[in-house]
Protein backbone atom coordinates (compact mmCIF):
# COMPACT_ATOMS: atom_id res chain seq x y z
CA UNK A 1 -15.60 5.44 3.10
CA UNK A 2 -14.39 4.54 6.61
CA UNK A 3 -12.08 1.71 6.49
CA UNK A 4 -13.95 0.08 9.53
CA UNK A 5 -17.41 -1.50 8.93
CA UNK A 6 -20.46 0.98 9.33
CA UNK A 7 -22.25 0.34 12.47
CA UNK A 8 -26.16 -0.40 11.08
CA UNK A 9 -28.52 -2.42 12.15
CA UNK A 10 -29.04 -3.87 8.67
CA UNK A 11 -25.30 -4.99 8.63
CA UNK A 12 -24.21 -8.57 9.60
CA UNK A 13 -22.34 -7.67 12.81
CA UNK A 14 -18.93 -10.03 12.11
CA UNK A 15 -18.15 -11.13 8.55
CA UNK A 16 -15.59 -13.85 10.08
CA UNK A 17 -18.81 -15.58 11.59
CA UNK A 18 -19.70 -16.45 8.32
CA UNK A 19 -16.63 -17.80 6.60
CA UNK A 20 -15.27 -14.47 6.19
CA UNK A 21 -12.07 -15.46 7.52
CA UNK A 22 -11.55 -17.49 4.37
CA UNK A 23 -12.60 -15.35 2.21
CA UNK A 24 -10.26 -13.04 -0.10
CA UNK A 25 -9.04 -10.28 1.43
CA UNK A 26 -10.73 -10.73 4.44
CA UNK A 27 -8.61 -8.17 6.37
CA UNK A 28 -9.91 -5.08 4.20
CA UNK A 29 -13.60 -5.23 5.04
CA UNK A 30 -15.47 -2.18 3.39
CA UNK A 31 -19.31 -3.90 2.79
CA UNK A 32 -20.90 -6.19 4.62
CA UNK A 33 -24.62 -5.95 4.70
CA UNK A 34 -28.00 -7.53 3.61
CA UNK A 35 -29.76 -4.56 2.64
CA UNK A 36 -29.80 -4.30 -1.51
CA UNK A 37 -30.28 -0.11 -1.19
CA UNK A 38 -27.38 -0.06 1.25
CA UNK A 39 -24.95 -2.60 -0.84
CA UNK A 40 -25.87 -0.06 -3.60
CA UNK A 41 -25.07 3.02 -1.87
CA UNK A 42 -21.77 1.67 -0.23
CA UNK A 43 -20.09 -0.50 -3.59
CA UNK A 44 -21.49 2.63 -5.89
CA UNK A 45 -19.18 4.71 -3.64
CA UNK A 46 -16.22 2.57 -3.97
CA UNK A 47 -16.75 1.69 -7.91
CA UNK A 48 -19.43 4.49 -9.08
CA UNK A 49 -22.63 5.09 -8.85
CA UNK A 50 -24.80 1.89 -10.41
CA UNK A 51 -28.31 -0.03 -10.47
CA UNK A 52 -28.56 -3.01 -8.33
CA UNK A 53 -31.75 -5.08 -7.97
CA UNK A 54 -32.67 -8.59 -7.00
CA UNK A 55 -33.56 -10.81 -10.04
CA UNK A 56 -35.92 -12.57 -7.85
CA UNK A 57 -37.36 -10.90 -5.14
CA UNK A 58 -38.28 -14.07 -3.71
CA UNK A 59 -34.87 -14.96 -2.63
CA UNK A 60 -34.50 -12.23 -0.70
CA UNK A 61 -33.27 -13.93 2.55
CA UNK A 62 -30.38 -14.97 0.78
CA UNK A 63 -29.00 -11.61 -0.47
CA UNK A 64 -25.81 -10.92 1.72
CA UNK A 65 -22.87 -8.55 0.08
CA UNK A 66 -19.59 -8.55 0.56
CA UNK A 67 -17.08 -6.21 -0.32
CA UNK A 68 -13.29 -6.55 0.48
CA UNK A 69 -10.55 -3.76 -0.67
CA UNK A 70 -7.19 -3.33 -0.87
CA UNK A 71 -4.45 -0.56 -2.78
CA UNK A 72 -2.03 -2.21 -4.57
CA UNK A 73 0.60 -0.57 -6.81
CA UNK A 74 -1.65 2.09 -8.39
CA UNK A 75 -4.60 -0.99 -8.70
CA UNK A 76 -7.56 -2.07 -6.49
CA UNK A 77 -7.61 -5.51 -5.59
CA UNK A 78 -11.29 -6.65 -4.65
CA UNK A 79 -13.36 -9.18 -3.91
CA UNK A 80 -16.90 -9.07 -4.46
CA UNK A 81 -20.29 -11.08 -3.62
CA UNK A 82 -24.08 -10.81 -3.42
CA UNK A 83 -25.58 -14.27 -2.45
CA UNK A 84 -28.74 -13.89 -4.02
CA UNK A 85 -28.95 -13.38 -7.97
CA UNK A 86 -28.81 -10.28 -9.03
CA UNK A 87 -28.82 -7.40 -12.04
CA UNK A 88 -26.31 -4.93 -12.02
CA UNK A 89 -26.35 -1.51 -14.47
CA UNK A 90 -23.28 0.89 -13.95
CA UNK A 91 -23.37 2.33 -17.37
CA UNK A 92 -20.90 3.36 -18.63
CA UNK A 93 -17.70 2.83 -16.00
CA UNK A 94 -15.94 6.18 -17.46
CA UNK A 95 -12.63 6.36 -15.28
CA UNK A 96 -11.36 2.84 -15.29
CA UNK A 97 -11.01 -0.54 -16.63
CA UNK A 98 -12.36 -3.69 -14.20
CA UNK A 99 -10.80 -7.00 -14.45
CA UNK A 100 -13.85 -9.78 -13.28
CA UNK A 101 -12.38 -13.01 -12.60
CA UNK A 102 -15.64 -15.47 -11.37
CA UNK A 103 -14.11 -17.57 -8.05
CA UNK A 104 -17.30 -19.84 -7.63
CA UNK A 105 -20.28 -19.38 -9.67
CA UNK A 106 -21.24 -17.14 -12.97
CA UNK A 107 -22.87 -14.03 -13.99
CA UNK A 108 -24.30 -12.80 -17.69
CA UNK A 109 -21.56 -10.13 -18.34
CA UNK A 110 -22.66 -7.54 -21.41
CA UNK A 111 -19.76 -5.16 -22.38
CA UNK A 112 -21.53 -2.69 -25.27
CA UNK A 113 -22.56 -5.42 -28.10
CA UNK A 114 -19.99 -8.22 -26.49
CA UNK A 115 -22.16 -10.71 -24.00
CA UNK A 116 -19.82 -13.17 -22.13
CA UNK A 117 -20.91 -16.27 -19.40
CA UNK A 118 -18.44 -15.79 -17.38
CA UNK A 119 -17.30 -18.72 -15.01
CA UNK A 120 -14.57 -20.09 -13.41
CA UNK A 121 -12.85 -20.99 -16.89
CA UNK A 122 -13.62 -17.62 -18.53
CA UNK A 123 -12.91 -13.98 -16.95
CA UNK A 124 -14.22 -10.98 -18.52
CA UNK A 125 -12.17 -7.18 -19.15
CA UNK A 126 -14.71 -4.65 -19.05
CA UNK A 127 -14.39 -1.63 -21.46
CA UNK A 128 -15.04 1.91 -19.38
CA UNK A 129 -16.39 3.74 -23.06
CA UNK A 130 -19.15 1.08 -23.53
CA UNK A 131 -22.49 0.49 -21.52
CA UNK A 132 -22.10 -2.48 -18.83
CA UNK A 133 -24.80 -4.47 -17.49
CA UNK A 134 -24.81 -7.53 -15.63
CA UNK A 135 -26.76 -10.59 -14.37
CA UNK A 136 -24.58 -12.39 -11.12
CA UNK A 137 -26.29 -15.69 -10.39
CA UNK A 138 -26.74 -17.25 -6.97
CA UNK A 139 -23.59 -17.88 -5.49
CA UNK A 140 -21.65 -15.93 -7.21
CA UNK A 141 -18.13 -14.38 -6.06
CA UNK A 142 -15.31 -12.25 -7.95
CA UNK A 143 -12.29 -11.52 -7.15
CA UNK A 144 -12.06 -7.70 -9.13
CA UNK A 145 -9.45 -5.42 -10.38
CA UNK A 146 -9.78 -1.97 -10.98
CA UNK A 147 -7.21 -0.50 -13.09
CA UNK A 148 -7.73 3.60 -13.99
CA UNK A 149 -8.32 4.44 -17.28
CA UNK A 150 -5.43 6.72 -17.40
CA UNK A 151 -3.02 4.17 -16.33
CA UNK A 152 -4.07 1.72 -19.10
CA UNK A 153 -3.87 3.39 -21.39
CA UNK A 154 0.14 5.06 -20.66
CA UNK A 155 0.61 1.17 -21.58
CA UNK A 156 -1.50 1.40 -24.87
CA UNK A 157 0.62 3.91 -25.87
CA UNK A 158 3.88 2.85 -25.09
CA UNK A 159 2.90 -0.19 -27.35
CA UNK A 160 1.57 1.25 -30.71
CA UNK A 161 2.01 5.04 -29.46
CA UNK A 162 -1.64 5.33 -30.35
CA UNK A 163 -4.72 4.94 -28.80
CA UNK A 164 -7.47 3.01 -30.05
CA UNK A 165 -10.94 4.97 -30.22
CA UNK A 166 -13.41 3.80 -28.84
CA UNK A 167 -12.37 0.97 -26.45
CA UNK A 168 -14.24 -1.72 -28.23
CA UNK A 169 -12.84 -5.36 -27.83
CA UNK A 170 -14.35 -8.86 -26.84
CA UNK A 171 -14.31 -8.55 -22.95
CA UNK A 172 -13.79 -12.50 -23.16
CA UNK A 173 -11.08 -13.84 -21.64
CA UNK A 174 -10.04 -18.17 -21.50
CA UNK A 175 -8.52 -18.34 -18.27
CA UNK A 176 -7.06 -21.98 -19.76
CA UNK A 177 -5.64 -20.20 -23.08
CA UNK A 178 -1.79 -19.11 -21.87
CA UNK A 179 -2.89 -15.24 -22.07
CA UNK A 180 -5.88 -16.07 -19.18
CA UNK A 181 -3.80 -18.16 -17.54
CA UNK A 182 -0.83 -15.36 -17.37
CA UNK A 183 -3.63 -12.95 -16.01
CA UNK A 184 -5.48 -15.21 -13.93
CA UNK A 185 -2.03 -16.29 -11.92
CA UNK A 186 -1.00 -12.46 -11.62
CA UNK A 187 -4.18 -11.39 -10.86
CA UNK A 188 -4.38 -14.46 -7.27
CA UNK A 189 -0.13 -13.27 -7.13
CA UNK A 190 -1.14 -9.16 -6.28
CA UNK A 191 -4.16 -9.87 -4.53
CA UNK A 192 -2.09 -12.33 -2.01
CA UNK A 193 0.80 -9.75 -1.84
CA UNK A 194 -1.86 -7.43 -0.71
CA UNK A 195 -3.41 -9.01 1.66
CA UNK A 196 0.10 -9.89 3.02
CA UNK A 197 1.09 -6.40 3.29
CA UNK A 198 2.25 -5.42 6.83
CA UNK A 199 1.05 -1.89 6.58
CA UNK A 200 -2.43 -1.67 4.89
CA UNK A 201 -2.62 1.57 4.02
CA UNK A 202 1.04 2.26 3.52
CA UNK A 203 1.91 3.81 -0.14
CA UNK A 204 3.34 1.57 -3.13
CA UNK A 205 6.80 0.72 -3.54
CA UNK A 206 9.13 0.57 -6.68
CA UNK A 207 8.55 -3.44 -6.72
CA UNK A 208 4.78 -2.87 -6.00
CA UNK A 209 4.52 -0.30 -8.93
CA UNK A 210 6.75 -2.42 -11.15
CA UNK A 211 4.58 -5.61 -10.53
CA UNK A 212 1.57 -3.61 -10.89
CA UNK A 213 2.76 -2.29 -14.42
CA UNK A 214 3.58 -5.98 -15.87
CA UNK A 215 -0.22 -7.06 -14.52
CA UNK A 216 -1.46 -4.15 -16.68
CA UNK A 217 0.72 -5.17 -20.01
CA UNK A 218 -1.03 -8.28 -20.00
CA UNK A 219 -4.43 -6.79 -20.30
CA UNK A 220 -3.32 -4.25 -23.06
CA UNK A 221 -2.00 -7.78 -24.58
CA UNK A 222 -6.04 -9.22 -24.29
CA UNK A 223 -7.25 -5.80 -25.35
CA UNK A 224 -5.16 -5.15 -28.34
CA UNK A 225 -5.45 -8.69 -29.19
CA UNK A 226 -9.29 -9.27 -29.09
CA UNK A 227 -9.68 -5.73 -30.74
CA UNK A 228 -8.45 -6.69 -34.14
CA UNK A 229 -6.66 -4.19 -35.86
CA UNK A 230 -6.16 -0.79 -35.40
CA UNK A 231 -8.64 1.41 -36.46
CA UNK A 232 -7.23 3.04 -39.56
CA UNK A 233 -8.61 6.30 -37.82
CA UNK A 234 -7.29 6.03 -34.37
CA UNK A 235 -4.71 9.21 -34.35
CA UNK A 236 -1.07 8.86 -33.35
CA UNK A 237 -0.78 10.33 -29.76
CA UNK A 238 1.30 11.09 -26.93
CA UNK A 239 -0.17 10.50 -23.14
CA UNK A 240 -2.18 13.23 -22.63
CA UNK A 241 -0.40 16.56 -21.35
CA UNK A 242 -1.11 17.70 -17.77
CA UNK A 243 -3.67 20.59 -18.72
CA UNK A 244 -5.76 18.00 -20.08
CA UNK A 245 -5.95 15.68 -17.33
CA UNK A 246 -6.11 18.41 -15.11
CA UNK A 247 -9.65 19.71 -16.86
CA UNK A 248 -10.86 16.76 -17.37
CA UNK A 249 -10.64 15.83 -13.52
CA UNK A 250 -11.97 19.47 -12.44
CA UNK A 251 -14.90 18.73 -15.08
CA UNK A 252 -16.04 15.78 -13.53
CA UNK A 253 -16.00 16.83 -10.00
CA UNK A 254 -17.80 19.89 -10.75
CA UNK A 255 -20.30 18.85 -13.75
CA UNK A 256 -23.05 20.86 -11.30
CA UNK A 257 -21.43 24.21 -12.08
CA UNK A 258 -21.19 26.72 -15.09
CA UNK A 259 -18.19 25.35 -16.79
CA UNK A 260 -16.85 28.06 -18.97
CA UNK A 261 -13.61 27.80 -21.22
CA UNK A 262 -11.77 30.79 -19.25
CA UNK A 263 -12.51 29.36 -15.94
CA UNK A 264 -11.53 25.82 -16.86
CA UNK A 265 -8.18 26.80 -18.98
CA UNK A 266 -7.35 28.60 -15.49
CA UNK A 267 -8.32 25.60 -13.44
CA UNK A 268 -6.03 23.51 -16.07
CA UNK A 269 -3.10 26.44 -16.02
CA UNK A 270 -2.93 26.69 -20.04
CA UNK A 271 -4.75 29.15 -22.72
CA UNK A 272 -7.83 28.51 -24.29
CA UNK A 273 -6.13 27.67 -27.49
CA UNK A 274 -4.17 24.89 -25.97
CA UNK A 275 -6.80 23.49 -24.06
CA UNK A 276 -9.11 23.38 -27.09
CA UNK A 277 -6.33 21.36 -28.83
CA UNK A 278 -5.57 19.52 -26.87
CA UNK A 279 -9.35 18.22 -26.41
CA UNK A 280 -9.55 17.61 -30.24
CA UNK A 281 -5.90 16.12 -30.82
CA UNK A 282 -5.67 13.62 -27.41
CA UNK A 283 -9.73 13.10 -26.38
CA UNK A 284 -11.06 13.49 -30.29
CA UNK A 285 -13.67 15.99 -28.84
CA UNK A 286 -14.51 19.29 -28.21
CA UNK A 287 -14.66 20.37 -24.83
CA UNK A 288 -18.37 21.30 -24.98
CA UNK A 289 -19.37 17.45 -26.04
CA UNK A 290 -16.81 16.24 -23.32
CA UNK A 291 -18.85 18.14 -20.54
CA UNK A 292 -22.52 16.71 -22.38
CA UNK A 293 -21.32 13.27 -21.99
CA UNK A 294 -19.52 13.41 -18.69
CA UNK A 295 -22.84 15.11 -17.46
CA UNK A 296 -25.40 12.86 -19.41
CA UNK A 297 -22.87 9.81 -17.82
CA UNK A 298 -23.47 11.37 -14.65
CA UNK A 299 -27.01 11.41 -14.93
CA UNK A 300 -27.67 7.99 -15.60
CA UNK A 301 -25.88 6.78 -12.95
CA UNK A 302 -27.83 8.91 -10.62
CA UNK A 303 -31.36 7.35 -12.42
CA UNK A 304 -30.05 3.98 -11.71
CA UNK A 305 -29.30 4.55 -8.37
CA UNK A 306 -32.35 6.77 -7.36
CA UNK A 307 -34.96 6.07 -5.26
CA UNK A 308 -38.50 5.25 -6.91
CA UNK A 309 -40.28 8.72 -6.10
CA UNK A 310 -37.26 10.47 -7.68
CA UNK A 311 -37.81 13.00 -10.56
CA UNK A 312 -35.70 13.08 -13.72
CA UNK A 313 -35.54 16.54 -13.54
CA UNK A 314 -34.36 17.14 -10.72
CA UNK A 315 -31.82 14.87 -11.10
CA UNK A 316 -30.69 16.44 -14.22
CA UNK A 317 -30.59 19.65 -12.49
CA UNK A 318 -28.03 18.12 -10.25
CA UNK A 319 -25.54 17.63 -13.31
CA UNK A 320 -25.72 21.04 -14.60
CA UNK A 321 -27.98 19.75 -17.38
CA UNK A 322 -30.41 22.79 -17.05
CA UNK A 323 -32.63 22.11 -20.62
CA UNK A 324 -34.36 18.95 -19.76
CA UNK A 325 -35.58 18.89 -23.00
CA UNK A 326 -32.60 19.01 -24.97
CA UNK A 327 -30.69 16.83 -22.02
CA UNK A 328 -33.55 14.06 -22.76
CA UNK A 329 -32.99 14.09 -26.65
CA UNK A 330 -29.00 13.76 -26.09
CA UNK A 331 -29.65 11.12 -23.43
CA UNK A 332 -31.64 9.05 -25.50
CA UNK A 333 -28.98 9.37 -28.30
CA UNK A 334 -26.47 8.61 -26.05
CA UNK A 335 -28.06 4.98 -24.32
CA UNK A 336 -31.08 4.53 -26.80
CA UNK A 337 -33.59 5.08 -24.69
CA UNK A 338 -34.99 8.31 -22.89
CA UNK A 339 -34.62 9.00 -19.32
CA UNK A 340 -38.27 8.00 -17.70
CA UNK A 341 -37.98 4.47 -19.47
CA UNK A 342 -34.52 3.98 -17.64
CA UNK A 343 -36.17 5.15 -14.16
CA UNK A 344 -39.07 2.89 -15.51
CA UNK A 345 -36.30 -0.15 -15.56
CA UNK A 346 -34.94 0.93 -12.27
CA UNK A 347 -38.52 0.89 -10.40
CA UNK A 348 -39.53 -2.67 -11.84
């Protein structure tokens, strides 16, 4: 996205005339609009891809999103809000954790079976292997961070040199309990350093990365923490090699093409062998299943964010998922329900 604020008739033409100047990171405006297709479009491009609907189309007049960005030390530092109420559905959030911390109001948060009222008093620590969906009320701003999944969980590992499968822990978090509180007052400390920054778009420094890295030890503290235990089956690991990461990035930006093994252990620069075990031994999955639920991810995300005319089909055409009906019976494995009932959802 262009760092300056699209030129459309639909957007409000200065965000300072309406208290923007005091809002979070007013400097790094990225969204500013009162159009509910176009906030979805331009946040779904910054976050991913995700549903977004007014809870009551009456209040219509109100709706006014705001989206403020900034790097910081390998994070994003946001701030987020919608005016109106509103239902959000990103799925599954796949590549990275997102710290929500409410600044005025609350939202319904529901993190796979965890539901959380979040408020000013209670943040929540959303899970990227579990289904998200959310309700934000009237009036309702966040101040967001978005940590990648990768770097997370280099920090899980240095602490138990395992990693937990799945993700699954209470998204909860007391901001008055000393854990929240830690977060909460490193959370306001990197989002004021970056909106202080001189240089915007300058690249992260060794005290940038370093504060960055302590911010992210307290979360794997609240994960670990409000996980319980370790599973007993969770495997002792290693961060995963290069080849791995490597496939698994080529996968994803390329789930519309034929995705063979010899073509992807070229892309990833190792032999078949390895790359096949090093699927099972640091993801727990074959490659095949990786690609079905990267592409079944996918294809959700595109339902959710479709226009009403739009045909499953196709869209599951557009993420190499070329047997619609096998695609529907994994898809309805996969989120419970089949694909037309989602687009169903998304059109009410």
């Amino acid at each position: 996205m262009d760092d300056e604020t699209p030129s459309d008739p639909r957007m409000v033409a200065d965000p300072h005339m309406i208290a923007g100047a005091a809002l979070p990171l007013a400097r790094f405006p990225v969204v500013a609009t009162r159009d509910p297709d176009l906030a979805r479009e331009q946040i779904g491009r910054i976050f991913c891809p995700h549903g977004l609907i007014l809870a009551d189309p009456g209040t219509a007049a109100r709706f006014e999103a705001r989206h403020h960005s900034a790097a910081f030390g390998g994070l994003t530092i946001n701030f987020v809000s919608y005016g109106a109420r509103v239902e959000i559905d990103p799925g599954c959030l796949d590549r990275f954790f997102l710290l929500q911390i409410p600044l005025a109001g609350s939202a319904l948060v529901r993190n796979g079976a965890h539901e959380t009222l979040a408020d000013r008093g209670r943040a929540t620590l959303l899970s990227p292997a579990l289904p998200t969906r959310m309700v934000w009320e009237a009036g309702c701003q966040k101040l967001i961070v978005l940590v990648p999944r990768g770097l997370l969980e280099e920090h899980v590992v240095r602490v138990l040199d395992r990693v937990p499968r799945p993700f699954d822990f209470d998204p909860a978090i007391d901001l008055l309990h000393p854990r929240g509180a830690a977060i909460l007052s490193q959370a306001r400390l990197v989002q004021h350093l970056a909106e202080s920054r001189k240089w915007p778009g300058s690249a992260p420094d060794a005290v940038e990365r370093e504060l960055a890295s302590a911010f992210v030890t307290l979360l794997v503290g609240h994960m670990l923490e409000r996980g319980g235990a370790v599973p007993a089956q969770a495997q002792r690991v290693s961060v995963a090699p290069a080849h791995v990461r490597r496939a698994e990035e080529y996968i994803r930006a390329h789930l519309d093409s034929a995705l063979s093994l010899p073509h992807l252990a070229e892309r990833a620069g190792s032999s078949m062998r390895s790359l096949q075990d090093g699927f099972r031994q640091f993801r727990d999955s074959t490659i095949s299943d990786f690609i079905l639920a990267q592409r079944l991810d996918r294809w959700r995300a595109l339902i959710l964010a479709a226009d009403p005319e739009a045909k499953v089909g196709d869209l599951a055409l557009g993420v190499g998922l070329n047997h619609l009906g096998r695609a529907a019976a994994a898809y309805r494995d996969r989120f419970g329900e089949a694909p037309s009932q989602t687009l169903r959802k998304r059109r009410g």
